[in-house]
C-alpha atoms as a PDB file:
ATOM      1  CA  UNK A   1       4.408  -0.828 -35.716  1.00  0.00           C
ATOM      2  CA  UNK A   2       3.486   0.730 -38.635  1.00  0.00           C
ATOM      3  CA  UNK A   3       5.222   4.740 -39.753  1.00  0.00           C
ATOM      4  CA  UNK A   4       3.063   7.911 -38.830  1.00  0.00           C
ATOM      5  CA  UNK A   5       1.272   8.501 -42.380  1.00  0.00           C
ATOM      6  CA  UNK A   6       0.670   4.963 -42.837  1.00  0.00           C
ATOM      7  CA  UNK A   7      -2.981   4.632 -42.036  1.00  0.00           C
ATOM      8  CA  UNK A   8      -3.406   8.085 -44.100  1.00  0.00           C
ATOM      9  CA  UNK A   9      -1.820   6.417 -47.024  1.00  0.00           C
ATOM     10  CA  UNK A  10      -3.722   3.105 -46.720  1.00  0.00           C
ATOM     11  CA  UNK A  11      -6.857   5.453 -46.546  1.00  0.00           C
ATOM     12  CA  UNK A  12      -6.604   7.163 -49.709  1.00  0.00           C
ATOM     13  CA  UNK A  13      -4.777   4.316 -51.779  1.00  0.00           C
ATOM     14  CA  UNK A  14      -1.375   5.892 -51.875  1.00  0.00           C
ATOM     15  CA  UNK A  15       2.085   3.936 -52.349  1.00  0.00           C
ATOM     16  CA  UNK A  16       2.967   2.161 -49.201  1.00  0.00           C
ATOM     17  CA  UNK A  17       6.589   1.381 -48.500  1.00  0.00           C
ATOM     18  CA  UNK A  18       6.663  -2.307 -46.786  1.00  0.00           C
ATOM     19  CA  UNK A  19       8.971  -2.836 -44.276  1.00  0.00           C
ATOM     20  CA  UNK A  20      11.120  -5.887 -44.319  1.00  0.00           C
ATOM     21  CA  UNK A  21      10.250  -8.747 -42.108  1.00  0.00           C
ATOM     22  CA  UNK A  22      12.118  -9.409 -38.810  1.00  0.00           C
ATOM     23  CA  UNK A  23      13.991 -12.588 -39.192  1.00  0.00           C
ATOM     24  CA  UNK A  24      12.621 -15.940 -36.882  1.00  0.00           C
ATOM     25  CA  UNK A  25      13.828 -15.606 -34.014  1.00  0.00           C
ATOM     26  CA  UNK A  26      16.038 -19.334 -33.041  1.00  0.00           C
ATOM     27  CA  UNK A  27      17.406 -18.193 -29.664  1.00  0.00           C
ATOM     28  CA  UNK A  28      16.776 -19.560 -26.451  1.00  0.00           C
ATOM     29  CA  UNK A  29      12.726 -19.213 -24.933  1.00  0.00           C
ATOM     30  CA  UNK A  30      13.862 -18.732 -21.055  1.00  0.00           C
ATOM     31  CA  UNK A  31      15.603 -15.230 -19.844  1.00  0.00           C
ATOM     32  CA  UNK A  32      17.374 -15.444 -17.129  1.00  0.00           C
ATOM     33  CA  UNK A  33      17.932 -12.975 -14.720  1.00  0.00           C
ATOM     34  CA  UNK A  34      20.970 -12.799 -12.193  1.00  0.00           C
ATOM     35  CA  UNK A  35      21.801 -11.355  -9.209  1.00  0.00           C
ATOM     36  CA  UNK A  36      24.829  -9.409  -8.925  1.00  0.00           C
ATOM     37  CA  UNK A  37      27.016  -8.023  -6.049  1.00  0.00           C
ATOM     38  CA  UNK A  38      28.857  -4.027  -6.291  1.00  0.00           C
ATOM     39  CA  UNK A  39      31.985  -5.818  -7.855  1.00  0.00           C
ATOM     40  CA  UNK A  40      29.829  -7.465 -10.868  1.00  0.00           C
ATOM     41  CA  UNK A  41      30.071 -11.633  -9.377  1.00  0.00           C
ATOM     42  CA  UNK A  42      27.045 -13.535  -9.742  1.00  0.00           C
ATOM     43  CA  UNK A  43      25.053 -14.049  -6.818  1.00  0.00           C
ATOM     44  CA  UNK A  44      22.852 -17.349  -6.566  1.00  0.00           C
ATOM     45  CA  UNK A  45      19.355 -15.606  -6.074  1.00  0.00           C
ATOM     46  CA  UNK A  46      19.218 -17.693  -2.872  1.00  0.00           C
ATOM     47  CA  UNK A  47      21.769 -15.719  -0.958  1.00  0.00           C
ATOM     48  CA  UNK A  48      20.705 -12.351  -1.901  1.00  0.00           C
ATOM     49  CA  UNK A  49      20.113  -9.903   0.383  1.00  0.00           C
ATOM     50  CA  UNK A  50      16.510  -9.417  -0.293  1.00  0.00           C
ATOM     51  CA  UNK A  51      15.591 -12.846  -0.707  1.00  0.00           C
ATOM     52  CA  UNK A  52      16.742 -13.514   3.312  1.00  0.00           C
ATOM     53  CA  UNK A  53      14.950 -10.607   4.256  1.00  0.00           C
ATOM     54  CA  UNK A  54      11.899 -12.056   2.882  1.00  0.00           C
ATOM     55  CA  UNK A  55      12.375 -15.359   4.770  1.00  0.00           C
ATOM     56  CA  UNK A  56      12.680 -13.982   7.548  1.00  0.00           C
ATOM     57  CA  UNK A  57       9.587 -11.667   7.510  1.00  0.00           C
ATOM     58  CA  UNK A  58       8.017 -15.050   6.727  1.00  0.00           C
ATOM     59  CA  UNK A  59       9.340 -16.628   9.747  1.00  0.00           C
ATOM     60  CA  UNK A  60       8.419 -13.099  11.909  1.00  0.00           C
ATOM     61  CA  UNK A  61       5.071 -13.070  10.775  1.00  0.00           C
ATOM     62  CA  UNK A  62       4.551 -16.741  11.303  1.00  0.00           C
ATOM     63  CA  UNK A  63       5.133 -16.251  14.853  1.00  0.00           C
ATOM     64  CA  UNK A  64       3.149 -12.991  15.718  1.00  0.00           C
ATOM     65  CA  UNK A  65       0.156 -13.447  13.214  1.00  0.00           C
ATOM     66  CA  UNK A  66      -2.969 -15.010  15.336  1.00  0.00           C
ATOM     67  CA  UNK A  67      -6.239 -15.857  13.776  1.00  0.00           C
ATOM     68  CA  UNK A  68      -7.861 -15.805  17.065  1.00  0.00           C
ATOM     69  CA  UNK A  69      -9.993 -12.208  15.709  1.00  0.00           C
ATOM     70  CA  UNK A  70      -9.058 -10.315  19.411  1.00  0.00           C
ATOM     71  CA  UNK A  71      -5.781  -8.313  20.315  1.00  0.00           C
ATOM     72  CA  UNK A  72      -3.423 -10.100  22.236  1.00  0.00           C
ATOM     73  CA  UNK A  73      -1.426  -8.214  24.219  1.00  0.00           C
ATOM     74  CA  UNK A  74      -1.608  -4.845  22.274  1.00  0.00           C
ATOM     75  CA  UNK A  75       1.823  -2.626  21.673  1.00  0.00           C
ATOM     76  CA  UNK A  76       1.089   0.777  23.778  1.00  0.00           C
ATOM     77  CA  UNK A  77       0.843   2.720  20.631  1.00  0.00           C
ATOM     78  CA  UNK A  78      -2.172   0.809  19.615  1.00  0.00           C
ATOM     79  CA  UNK A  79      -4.158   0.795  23.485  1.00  0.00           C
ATOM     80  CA  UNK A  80      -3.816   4.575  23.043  1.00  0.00           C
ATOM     81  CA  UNK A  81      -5.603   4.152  19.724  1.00  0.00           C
ATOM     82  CA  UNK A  82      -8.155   1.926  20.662  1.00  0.00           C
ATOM     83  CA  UNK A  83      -8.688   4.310  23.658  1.00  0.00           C
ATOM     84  CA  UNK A  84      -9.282   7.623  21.469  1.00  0.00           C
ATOM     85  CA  UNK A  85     -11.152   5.528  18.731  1.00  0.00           C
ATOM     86  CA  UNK A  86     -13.853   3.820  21.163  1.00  0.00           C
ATOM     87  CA  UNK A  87     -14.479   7.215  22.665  1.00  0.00           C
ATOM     88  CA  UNK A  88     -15.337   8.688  19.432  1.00  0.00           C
ATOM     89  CA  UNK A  89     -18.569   8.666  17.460  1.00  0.00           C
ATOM     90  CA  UNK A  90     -18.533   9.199  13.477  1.00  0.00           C
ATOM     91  CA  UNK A  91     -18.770  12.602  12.606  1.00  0.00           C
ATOM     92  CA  UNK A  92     -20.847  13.819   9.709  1.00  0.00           C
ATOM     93  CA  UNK A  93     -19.642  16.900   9.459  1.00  0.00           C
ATOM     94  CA  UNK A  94     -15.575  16.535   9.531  1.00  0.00           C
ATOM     95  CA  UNK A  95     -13.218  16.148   6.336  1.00  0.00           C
ATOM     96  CA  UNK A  96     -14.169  12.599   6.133  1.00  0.00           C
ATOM     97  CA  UNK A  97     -17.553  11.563   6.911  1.00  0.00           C
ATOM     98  CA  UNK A  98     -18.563   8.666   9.006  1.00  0.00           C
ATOM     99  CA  UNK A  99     -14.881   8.144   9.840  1.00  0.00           C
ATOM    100  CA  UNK A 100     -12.931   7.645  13.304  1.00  0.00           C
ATOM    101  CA  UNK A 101      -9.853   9.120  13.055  1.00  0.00           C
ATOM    102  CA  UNK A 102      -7.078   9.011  16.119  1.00  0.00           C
ATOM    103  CA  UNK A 103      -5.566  12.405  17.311  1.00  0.00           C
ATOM    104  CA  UNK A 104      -2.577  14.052  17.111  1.00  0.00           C
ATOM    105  CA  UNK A 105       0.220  12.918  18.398  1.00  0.00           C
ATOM    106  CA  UNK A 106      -1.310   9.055  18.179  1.00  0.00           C
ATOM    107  CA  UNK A 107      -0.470   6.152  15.189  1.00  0.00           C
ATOM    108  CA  UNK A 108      -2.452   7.378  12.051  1.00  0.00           C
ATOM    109  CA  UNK A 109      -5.594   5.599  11.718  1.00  0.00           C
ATOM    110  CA  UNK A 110      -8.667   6.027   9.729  1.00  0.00           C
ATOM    111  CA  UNK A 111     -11.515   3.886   9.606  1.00  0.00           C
ATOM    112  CA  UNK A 112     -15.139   3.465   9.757  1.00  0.00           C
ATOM    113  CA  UNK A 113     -16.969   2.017  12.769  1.00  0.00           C
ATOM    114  CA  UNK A 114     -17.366  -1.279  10.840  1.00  0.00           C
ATOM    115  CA  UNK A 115     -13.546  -1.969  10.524  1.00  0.00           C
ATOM    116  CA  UNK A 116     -12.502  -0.376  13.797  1.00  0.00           C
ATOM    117  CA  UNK A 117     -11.249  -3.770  15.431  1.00  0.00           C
ATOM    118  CA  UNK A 118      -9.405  -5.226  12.149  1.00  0.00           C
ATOM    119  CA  UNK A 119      -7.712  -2.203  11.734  1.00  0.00           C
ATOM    120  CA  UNK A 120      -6.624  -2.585  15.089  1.00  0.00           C
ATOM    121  CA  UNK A 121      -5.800  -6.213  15.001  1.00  0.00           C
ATOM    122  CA  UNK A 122      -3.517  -4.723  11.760  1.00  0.00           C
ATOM    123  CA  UNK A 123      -1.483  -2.371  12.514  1.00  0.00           C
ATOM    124  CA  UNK A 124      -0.733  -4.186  16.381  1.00  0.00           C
ATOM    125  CA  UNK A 125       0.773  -6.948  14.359  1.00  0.00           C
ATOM    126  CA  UNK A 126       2.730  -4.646  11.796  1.00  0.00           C
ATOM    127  CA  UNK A 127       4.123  -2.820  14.666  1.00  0.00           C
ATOM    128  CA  UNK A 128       4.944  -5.872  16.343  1.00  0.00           C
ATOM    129  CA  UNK A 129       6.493  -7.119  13.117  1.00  0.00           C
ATOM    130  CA  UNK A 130       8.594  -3.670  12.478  1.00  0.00           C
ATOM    131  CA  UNK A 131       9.954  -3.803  16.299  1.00  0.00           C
ATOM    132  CA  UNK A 132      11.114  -7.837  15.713  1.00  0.00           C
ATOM    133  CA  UNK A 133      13.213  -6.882  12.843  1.00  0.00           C
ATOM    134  CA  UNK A 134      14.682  -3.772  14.972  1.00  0.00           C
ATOM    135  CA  UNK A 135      13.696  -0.842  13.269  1.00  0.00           C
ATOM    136  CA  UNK A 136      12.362   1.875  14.845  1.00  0.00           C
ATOM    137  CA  UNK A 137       8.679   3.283  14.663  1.00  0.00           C
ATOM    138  CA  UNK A 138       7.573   7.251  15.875  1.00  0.00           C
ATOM    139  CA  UNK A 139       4.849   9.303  16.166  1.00  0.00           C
ATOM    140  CA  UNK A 140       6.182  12.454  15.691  1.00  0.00           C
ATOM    141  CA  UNK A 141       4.047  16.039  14.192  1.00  0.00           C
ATOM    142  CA  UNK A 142       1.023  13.941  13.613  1.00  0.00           C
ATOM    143  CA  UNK A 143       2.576  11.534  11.875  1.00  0.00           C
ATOM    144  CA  UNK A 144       3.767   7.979  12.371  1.00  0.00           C
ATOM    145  CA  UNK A 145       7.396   7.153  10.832  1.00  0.00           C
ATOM    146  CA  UNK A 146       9.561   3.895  10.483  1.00  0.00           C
ATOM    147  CA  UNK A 147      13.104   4.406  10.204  1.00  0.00           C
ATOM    148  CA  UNK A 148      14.826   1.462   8.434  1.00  0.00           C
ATOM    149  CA  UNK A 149      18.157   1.826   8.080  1.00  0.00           C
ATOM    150  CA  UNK A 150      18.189   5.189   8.505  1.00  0.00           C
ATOM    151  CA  UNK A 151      15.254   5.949   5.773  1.00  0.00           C
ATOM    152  CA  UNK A 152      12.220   7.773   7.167  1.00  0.00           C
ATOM    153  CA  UNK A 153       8.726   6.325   5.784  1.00  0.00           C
ATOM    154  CA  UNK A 154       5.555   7.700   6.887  1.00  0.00           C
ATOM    155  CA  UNK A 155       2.841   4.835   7.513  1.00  0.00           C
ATOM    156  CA  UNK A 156      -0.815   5.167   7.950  1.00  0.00           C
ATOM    157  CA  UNK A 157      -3.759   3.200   8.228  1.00  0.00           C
ATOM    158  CA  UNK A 158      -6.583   4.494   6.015  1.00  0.00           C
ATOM    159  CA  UNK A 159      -9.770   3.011   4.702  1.00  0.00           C
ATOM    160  CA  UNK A 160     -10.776   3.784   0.726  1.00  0.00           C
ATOM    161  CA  UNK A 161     -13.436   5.692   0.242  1.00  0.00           C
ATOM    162  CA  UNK A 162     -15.084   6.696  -3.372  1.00  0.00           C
ATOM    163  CA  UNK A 163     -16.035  10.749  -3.192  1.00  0.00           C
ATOM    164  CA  UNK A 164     -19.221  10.927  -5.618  1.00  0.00           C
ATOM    165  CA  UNK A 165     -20.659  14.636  -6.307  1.00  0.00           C
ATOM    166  CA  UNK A 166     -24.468  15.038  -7.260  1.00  0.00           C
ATOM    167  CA  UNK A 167     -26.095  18.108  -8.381  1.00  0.00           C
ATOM    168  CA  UNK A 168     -29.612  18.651  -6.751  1.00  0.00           C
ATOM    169  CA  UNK A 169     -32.153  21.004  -8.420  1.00  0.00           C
ATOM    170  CA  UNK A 170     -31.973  23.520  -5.512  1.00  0.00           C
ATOM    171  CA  UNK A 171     -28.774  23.362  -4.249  1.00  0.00           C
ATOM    172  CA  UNK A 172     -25.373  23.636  -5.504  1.00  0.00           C
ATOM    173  CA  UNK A 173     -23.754  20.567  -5.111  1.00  0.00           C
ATOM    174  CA  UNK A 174     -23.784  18.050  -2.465  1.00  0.00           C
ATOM    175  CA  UNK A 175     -20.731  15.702  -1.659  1.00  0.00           C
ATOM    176  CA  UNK A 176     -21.468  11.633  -0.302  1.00  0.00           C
ATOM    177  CA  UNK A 177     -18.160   9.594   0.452  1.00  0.00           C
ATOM    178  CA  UNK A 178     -18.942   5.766  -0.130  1.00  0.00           C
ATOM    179  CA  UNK A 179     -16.471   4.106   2.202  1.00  0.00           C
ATOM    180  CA  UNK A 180     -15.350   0.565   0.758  1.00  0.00           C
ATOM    181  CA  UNK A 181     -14.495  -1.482   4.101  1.00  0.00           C
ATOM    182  CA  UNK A 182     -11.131  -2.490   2.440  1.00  0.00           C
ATOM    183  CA  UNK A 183      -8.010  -1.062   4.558  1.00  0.00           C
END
């Protein structure tokens, strides 16, 4: 990377100082990384912690994930969802436009008509998933919280939406949410 002035100098033909060239690098092409316990040993990446956790998410979600495109045997949290949400109709004048969104004291979810039943379908297998691996899951002051190993995470289900403001000749401004039916 070239010094501060050096484009300034090039510009108006004034003496540039060179820098040396780096020497060829001969060393070895492959980095590897290691794993290493609180003492400092090496830990084959195999045995590491993380690395079993991930299998066995794997072998969790292997047996609760159906492609079948229904709920099977919904957790309670999400037939009190599905109960609120079917009830509703999309509001157009609320915080978010055109979206269903459960009450208080419910699982967040937020979604359009449209995605309703794969949101569903979602979050009844992650709950399934976070109650296999014996963590905890709340829905406490409006808000739903995992506790895994003793750290608090809020979780919500939310669909992305694109805000776009236009400014009409006769009025102000005027606000349309484009919702993306990705979750």
């Amino acid at each position: 990377m070239p010094p501060v002035s050096y484009w300034q100098r090039l510009r108006y033909s004034k003496n540039i100082q060179k820098a040396p060239k780096l020497p060829v690098y001969d060393g070895p092409e492959e980095v590897c990384l290691c794993y290493r316990d609180e003492q400092g040993n090496y830990i084959d990446p195999e045995d590491s912690l993380f690395i079993k956790r991930k299998n066995e998410i794997k072998v969790l979600f292997g047996k609760i994930y159906r492609s079948s495109g229904r709920l099977n045997k919904p957790d309670c949290l999400i037939t009190e969802a599905k109960e609120t949400l079917l009830k509703q109709k999309p509001s157009k004048y609320d915080r978010y436009p055109g979206i269903l969104e459960t009450s208080y004291g419910q699982i967040n979810i937020q979604v359009t008509v449209k995605n309703l039943r794969r949101a569903l379908r979602f979050m009844d297998m992650f709950i399934k998933l976070i109650k296999q691996l014996n963590y905890d899951i709340n829905v406490m002051s409006g808000k739903t919280i995992i506790i895994i190993d003793g750290i608090e995470m809020d979780v919500r289900l939310r669909e992305t939406y694109k805000i776009i403001k236009v400014d009409e000749p006769f009025c102000s401004q005027k606000i349309y949410s484009i919702w993306s039916a990705i979750l």
